[in-house]
PDB file of N, CA and C in Angstrom:
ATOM      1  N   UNK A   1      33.962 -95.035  46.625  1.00  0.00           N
ATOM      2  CA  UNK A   1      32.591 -95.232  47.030  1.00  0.00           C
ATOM      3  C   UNK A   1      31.998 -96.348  46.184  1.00  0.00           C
ATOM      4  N   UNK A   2      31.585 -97.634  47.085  1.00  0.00           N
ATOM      5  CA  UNK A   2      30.664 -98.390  46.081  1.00  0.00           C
ATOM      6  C   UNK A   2      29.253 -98.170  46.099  1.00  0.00           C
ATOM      7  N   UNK A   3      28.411 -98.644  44.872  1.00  0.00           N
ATOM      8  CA  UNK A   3      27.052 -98.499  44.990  1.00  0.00           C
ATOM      9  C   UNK A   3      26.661 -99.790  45.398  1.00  0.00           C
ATOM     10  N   UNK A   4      25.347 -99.543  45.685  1.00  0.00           N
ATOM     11  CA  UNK A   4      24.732-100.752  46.090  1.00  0.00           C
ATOM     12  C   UNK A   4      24.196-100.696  44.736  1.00  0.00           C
ATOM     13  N   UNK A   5      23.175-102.460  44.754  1.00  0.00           N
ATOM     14  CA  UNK A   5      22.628-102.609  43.610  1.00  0.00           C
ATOM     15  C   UNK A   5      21.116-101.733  43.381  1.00  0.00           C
ATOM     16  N   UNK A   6      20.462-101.514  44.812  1.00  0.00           N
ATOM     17  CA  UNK A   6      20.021-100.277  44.021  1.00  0.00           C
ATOM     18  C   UNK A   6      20.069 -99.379  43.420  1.00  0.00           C
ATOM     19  N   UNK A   7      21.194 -98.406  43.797  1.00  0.00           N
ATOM     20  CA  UNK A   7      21.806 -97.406  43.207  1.00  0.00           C
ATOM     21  C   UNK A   7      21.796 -97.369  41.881  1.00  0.00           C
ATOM     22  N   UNK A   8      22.588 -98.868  41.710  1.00  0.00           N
ATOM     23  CA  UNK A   8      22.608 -98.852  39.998  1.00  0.00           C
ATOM     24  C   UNK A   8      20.956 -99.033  39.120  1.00  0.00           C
ATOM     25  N   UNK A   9      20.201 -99.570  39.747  1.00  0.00           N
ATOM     26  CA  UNK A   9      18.741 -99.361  39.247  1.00  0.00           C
ATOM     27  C   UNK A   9      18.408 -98.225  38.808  1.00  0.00           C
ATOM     28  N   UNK A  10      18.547 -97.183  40.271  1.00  0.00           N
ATOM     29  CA  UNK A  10      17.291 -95.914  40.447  1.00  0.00           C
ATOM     30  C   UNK A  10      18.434 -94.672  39.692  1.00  0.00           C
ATOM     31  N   UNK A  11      19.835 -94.945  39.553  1.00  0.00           N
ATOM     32  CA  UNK A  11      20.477 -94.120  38.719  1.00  0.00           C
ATOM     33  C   UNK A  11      19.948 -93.479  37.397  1.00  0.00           C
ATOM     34  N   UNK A  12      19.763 -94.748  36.385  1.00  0.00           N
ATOM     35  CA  UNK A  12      19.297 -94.552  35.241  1.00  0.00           C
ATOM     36  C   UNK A  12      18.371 -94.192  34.704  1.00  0.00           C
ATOM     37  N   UNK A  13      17.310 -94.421  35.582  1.00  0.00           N
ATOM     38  CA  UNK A  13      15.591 -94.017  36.046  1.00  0.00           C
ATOM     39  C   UNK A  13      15.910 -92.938  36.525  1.00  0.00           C
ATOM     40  N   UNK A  14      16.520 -92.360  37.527  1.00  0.00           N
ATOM     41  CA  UNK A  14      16.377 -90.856  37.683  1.00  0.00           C
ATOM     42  C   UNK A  14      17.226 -89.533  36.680  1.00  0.00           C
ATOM     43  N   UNK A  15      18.365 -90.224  35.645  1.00  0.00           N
ATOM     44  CA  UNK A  15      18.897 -89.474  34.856  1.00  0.00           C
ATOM     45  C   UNK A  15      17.785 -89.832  33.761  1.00  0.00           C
ATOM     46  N   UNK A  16      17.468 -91.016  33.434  1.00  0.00           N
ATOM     47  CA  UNK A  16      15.991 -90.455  31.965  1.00  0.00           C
ATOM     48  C   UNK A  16      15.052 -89.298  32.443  1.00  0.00           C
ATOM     49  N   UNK A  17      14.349 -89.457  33.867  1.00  0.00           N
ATOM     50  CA  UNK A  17      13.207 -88.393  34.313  1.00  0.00           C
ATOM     51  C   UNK A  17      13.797 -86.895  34.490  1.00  0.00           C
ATOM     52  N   UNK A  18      15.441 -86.676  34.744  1.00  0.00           N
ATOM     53  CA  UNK A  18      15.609 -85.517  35.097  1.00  0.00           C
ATOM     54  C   UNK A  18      15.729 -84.627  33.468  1.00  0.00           C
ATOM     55  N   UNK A  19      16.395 -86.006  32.142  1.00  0.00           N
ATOM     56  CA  UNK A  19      16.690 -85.118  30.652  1.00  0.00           C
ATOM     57  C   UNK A  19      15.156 -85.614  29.745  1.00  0.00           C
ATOM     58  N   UNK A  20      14.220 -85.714  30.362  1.00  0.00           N
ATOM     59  CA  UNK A  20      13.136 -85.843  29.820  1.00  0.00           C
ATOM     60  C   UNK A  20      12.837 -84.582  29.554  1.00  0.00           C
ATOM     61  N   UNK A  21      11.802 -84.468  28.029  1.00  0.00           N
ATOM     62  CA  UNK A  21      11.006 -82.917  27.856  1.00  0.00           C
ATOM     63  C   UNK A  21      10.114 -83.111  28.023  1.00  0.00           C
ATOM     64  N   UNK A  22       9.226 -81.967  28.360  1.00  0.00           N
ATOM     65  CA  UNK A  22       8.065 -82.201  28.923  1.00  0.00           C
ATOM     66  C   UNK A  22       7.175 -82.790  27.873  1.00  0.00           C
ATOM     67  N   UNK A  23       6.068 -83.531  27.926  1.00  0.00           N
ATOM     68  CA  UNK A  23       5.283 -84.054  26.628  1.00  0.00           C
ATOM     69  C   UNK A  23       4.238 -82.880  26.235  1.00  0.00           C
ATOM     70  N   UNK A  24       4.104 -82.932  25.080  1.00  0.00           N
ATOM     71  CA  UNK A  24       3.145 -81.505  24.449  1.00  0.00           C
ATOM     72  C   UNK A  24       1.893 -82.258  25.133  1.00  0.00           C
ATOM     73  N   UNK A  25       1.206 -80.742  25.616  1.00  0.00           N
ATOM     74  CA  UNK A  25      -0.213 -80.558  25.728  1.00  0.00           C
ATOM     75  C   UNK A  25      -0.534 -81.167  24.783  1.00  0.00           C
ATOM     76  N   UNK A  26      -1.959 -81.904  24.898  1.00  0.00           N
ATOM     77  CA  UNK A  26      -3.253 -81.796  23.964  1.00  0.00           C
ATOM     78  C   UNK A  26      -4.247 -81.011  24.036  1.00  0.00           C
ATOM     79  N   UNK A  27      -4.383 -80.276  25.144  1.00  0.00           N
ATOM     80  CA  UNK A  27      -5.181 -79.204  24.985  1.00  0.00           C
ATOM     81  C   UNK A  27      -4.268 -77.532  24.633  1.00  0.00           C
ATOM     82  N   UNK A  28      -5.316 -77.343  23.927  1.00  0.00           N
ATOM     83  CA  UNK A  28      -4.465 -75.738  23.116  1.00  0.00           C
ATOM     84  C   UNK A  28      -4.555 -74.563  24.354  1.00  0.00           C
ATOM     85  N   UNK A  29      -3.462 -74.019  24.540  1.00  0.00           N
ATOM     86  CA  UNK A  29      -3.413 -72.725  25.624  1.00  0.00           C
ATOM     87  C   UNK A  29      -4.238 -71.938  25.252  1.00  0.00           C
ATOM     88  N   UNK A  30      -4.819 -71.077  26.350  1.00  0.00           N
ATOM     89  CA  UNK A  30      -5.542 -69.821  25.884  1.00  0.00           C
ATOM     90  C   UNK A  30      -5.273 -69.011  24.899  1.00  0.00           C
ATOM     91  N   UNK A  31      -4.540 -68.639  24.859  1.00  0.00           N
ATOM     92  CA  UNK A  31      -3.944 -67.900  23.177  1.00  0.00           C
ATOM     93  C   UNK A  31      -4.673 -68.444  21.962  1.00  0.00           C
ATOM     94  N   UNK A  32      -4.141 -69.857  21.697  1.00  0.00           N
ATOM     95  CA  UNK A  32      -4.621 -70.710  20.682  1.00  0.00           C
ATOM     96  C   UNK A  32      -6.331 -70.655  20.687  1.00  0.00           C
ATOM     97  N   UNK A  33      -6.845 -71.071  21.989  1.00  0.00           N
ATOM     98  CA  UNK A  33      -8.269 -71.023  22.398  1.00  0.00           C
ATOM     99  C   UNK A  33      -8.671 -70.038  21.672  1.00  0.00           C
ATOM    100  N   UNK A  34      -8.827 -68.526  22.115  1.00  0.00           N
ATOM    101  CA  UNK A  34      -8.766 -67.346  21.496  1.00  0.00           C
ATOM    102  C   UNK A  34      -8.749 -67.036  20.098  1.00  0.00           C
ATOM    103  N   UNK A  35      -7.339 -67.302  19.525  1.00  0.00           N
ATOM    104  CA  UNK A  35      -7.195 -67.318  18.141  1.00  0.00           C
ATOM    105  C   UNK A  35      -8.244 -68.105  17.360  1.00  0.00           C
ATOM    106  N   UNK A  36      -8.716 -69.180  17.912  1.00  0.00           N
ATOM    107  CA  UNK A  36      -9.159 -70.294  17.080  1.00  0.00           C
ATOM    108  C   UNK A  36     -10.582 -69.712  17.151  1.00  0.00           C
ATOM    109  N   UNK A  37     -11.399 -69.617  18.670  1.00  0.00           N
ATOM    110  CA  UNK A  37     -12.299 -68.433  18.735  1.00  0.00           C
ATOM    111  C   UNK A  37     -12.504 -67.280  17.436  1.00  0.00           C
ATOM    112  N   UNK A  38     -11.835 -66.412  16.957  1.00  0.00           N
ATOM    113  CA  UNK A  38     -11.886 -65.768  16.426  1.00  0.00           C
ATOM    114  C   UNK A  38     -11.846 -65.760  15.328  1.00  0.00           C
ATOM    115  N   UNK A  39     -10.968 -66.644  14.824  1.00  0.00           N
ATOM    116  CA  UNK A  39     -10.667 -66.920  13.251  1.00  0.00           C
ATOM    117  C   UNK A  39     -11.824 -67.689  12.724  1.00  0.00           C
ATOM    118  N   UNK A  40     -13.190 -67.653  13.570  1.00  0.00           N
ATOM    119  CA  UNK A  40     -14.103 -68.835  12.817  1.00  0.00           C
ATOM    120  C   UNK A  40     -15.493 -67.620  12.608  1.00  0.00           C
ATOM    121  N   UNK A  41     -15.208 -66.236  13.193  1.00  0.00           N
ATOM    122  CA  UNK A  41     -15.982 -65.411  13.441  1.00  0.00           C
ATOM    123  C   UNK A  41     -15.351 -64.432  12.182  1.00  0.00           C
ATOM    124  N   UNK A  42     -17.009 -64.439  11.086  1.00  0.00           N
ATOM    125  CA  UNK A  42     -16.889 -64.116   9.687  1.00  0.00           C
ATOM    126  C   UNK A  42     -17.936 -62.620   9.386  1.00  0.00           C
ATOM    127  N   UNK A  43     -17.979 -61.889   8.823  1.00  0.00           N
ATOM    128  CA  UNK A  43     -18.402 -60.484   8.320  1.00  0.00           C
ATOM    129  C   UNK A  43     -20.242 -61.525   7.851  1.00  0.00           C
ATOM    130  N   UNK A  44     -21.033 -60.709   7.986  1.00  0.00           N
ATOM    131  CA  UNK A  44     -22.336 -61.245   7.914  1.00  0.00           C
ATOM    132  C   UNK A  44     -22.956 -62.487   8.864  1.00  0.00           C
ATOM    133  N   UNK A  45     -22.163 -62.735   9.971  1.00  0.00           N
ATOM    134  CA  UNK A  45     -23.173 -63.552  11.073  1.00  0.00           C
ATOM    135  C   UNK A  45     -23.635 -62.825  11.759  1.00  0.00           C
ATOM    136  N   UNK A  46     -24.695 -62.980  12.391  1.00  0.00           N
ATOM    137  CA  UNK A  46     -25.424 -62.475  13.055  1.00  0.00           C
ATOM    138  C   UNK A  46     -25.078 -62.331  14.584  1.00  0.00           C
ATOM    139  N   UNK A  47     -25.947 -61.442  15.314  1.00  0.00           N
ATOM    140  CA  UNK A  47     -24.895 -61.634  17.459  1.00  0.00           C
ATOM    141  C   UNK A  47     -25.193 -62.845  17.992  1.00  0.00           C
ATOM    142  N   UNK A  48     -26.396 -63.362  17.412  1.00  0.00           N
ATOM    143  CA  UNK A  48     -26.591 -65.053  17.513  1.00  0.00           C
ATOM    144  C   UNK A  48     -25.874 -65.806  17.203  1.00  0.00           C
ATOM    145  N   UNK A  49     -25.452 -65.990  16.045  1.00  0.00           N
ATOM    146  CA  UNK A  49     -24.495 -66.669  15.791  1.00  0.00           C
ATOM    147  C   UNK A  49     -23.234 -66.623  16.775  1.00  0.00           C
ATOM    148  N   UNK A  50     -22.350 -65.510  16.522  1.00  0.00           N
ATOM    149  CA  UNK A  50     -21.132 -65.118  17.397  1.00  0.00           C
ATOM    150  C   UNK A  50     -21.622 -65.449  18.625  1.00  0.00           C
ATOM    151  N   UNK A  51     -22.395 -65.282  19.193  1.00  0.00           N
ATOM    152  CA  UNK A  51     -22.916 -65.744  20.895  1.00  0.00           C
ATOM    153  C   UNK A  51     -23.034 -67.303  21.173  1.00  0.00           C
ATOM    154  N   UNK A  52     -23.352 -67.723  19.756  1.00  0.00           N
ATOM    155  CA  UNK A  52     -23.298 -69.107  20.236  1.00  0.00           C
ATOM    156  C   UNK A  52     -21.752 -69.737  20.018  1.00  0.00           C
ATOM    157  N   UNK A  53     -20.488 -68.853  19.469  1.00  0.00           N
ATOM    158  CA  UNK A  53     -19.032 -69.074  19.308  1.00  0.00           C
ATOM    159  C   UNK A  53     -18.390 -68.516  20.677  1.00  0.00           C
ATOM    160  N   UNK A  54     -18.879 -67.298  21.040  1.00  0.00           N
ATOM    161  CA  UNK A  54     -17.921 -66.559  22.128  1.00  0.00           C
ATOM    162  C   UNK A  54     -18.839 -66.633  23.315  1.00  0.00           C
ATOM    163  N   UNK A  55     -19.942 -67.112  23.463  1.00  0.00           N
ATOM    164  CA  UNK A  55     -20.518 -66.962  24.844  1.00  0.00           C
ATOM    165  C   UNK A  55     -21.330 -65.930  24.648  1.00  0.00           C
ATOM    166  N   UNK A  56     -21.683 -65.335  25.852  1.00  0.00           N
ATOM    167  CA  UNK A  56     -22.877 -64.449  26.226  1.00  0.00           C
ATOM    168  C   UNK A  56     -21.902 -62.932  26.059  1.00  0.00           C
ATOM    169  N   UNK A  57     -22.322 -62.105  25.049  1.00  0.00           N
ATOM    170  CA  UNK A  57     -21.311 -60.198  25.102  1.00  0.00           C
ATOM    171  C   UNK A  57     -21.702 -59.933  26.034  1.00  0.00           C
ATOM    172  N   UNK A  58     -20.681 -59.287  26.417  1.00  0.00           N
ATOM    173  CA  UNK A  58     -20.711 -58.112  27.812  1.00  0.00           C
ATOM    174  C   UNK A  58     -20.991 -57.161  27.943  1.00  0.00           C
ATOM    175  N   UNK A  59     -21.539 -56.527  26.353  1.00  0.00           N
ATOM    176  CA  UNK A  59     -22.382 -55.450  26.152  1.00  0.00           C
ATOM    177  C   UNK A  59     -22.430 -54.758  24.274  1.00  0.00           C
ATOM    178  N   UNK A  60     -23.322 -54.084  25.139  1.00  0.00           N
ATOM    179  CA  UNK A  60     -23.846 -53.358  23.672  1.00  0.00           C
ATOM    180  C   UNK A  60     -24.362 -51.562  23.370  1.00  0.00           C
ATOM    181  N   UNK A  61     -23.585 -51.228  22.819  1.00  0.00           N
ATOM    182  CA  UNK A  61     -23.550 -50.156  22.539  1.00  0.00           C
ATOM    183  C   UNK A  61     -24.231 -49.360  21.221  1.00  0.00           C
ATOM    184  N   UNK A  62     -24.962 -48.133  21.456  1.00  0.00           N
ATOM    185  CA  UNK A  62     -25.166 -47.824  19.573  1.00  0.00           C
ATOM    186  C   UNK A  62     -24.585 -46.754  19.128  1.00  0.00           C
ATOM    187  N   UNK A  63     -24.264 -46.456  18.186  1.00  0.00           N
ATOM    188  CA  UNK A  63     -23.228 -45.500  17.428  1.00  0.00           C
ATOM    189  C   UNK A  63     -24.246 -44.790  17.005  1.00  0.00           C
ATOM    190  N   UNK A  64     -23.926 -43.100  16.768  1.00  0.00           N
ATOM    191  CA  UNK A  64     -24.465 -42.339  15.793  1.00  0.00           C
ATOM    192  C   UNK A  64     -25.406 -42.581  14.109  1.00  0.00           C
ATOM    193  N   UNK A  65     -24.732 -43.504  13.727  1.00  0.00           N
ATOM    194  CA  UNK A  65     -25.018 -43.739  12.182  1.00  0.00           C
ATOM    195  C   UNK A  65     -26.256 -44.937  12.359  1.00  0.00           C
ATOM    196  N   UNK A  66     -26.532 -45.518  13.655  1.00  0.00           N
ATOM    197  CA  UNK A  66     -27.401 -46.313  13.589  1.00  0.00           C
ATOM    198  C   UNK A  66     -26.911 -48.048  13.689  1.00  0.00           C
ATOM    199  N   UNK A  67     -25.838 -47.906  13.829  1.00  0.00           N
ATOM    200  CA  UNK A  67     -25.121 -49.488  13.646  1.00  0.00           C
ATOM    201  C   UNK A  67     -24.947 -49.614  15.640  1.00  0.00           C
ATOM    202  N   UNK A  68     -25.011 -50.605  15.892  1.00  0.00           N
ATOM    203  CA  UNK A  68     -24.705 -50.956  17.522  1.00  0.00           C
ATOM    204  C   UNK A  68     -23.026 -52.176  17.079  1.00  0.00           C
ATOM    205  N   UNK A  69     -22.116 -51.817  18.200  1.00  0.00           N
ATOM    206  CA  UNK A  69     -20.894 -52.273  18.855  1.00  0.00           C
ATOM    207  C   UNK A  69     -21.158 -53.374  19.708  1.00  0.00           C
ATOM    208  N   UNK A  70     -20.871 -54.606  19.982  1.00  0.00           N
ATOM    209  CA  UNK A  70     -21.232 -55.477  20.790  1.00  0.00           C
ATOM    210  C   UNK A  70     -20.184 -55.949  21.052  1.00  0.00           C
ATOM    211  N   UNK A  71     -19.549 -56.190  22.397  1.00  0.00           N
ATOM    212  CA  UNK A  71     -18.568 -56.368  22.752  1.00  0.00           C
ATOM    213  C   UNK A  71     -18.289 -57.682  23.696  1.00  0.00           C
ATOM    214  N   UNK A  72     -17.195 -58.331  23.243  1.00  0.00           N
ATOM    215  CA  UNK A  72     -17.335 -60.146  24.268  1.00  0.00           C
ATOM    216  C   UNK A  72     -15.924 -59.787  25.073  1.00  0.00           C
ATOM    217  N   UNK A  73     -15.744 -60.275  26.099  1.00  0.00           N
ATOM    218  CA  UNK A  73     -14.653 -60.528  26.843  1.00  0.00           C
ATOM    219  C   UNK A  73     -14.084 -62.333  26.226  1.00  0.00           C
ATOM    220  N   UNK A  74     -12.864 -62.243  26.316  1.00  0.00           N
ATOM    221  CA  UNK A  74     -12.524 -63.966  25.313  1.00  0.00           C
ATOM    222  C   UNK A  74     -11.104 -64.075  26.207  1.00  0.00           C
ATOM    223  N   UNK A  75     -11.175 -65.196  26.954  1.00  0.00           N
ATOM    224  CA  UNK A  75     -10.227 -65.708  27.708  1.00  0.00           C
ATOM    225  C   UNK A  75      -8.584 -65.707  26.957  1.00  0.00           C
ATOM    226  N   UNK A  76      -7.573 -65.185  27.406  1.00  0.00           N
ATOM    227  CA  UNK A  76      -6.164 -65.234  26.531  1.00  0.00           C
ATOM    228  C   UNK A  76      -5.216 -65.474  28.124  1.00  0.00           C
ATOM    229  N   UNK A  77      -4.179 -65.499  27.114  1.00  0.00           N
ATOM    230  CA  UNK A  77      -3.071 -65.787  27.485  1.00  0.00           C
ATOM    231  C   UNK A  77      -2.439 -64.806  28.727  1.00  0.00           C
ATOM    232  N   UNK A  78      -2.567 -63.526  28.287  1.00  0.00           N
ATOM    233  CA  UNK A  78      -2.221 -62.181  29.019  1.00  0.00           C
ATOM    234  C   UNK A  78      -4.283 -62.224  30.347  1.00  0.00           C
ATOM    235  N   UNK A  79      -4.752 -63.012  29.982  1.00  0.00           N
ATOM    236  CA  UNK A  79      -5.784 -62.609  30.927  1.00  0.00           C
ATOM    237  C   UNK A  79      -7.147 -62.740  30.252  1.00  0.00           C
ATOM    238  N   UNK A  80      -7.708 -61.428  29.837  1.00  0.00           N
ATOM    239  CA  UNK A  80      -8.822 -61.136  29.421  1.00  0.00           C
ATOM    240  C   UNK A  80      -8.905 -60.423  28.180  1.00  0.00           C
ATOM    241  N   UNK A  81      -9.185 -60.655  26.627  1.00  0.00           N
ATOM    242  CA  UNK A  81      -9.391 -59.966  25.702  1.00  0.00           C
ATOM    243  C   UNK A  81     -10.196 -59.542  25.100  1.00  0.00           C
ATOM    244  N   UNK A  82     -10.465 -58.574  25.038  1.00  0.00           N
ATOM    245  CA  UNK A  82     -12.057 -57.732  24.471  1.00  0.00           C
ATOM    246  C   UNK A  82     -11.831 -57.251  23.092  1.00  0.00           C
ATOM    247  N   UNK A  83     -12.833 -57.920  22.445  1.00  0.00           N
ATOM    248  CA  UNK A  83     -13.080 -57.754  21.400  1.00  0.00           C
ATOM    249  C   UNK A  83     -14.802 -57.356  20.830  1.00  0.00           C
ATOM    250  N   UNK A  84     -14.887 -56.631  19.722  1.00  0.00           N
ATOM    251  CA  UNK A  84     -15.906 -55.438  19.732  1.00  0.00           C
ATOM    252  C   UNK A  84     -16.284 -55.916  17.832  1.00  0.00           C
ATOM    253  N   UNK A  85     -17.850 -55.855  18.006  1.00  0.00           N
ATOM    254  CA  UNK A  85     -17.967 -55.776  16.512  1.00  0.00           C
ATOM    255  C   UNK A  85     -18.792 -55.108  16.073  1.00  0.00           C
ATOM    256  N   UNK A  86     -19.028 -54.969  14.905  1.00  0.00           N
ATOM    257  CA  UNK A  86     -20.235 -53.846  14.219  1.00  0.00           C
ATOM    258  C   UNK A  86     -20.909 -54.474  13.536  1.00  0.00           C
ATOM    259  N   UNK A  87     -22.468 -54.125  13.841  1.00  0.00           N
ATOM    260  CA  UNK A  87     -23.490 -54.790  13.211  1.00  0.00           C
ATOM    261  C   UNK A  87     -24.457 -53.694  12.892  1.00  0.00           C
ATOM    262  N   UNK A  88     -24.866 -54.040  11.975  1.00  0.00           N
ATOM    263  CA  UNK A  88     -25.842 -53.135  10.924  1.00  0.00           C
ATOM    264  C   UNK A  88     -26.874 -53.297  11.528  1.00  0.00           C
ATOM    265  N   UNK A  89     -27.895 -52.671  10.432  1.00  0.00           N
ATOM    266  CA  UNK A  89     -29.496 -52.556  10.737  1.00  0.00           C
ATOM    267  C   UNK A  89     -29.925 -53.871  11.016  1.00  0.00           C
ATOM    268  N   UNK A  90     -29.493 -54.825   9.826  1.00  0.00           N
ATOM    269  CA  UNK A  90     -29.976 -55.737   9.370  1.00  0.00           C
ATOM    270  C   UNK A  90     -29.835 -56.909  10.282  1.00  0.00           C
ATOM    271  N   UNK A  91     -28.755 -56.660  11.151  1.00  0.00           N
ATOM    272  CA  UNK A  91     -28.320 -57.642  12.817  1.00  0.00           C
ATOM    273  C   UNK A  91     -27.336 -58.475  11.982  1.00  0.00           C
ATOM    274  N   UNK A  92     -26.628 -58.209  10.826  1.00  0.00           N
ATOM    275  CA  UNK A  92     -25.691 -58.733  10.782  1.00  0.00           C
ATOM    276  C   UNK A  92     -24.395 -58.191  10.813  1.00  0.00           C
ATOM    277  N   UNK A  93     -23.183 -59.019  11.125  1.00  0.00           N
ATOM    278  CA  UNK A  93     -21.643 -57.976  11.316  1.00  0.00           C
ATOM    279  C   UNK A  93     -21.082 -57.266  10.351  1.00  0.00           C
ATOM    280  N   UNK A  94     -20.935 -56.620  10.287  1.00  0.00           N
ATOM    281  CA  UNK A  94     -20.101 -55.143   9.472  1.00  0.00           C
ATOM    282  C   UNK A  94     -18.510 -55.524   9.570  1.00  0.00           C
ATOM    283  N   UNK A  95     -18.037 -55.605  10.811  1.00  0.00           N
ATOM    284  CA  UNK A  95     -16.707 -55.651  11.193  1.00  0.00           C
ATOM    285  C   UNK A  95     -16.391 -55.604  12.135  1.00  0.00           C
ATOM    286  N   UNK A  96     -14.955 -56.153  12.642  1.00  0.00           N
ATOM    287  CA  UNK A  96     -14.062 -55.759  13.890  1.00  0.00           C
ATOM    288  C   UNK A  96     -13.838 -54.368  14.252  1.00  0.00           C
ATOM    289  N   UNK A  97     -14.069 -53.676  15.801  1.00  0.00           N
ATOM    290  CA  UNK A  97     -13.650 -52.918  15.932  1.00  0.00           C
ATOM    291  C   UNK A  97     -12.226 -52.548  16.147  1.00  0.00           C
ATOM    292  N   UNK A  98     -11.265 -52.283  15.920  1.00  0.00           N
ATOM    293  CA  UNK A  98      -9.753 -52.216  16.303  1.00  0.00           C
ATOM    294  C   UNK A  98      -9.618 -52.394  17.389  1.00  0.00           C
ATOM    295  N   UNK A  99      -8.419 -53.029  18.333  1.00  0.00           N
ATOM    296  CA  UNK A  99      -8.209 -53.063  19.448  1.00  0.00           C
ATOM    297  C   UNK A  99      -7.514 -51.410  19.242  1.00  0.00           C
ATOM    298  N   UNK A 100      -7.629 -50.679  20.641  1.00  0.00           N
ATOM    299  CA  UNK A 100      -6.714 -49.700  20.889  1.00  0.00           C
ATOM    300  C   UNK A 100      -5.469 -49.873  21.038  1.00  0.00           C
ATOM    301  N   UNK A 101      -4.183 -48.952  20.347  1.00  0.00           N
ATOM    302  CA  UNK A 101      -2.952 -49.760  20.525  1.00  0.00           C
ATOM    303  C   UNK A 101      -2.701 -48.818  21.561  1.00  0.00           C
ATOM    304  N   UNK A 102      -1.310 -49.640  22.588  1.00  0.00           N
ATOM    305  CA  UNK A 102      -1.270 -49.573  24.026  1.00  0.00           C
ATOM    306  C   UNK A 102      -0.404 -47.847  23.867  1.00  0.00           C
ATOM    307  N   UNK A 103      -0.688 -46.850  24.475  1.00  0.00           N
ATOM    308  CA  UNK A 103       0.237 -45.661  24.605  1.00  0.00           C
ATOM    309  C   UNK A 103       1.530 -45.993  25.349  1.00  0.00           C
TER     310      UNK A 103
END
């Protein structure tokens, strides 16, 4: 079988495009999004603050002892991740609530 002289052109051009890797994103996947989201969210900000990091919570709850739970939905990888925090009298954060681990 001979080639034509195209052949020999579009050969080499189509074996670089087929062992090419794909080029890295510059934008960070949801995961990363998320993580990065979170890791900037510190013990004593306020739901203002965090609202102006995670968006608008999806709700709010109050506990027995007087502290309220405020809870954001945060875009991931698997979908949708909810995450929950505790804030004092004073409207500032106490802490993370635990995620539930899966039964």
């Amino acid at each position: 079988m001979r080639l034509s002289p195209l052949d020999l052109v579009m050969i080499p051009i189509f074996l670089a495009l087929a062992t090419a890797t794909p080029a890295e994103s510059s934008s960070p996947s949801a995961a990363e999004t998320s993580d990065n989201l979170l890791a900037a969210i510190k013990p004593g900000m306020t739901e203002a603050e965090i609202a102006a990091t995670l968006g608008t919570p999806k709700g709010r709850a109050p506990t027995p002892w007087g502290d309220i739970i405020v809870t954001w939905d945060i875009p991931s990888s698997s979908g949708t991740r909810q995450v929950r925090y505790v804030f004092g009298a004073d409207g500032k954060m106490l802490r993370i609530v635990p995620a539930a681990k899966p039964s």
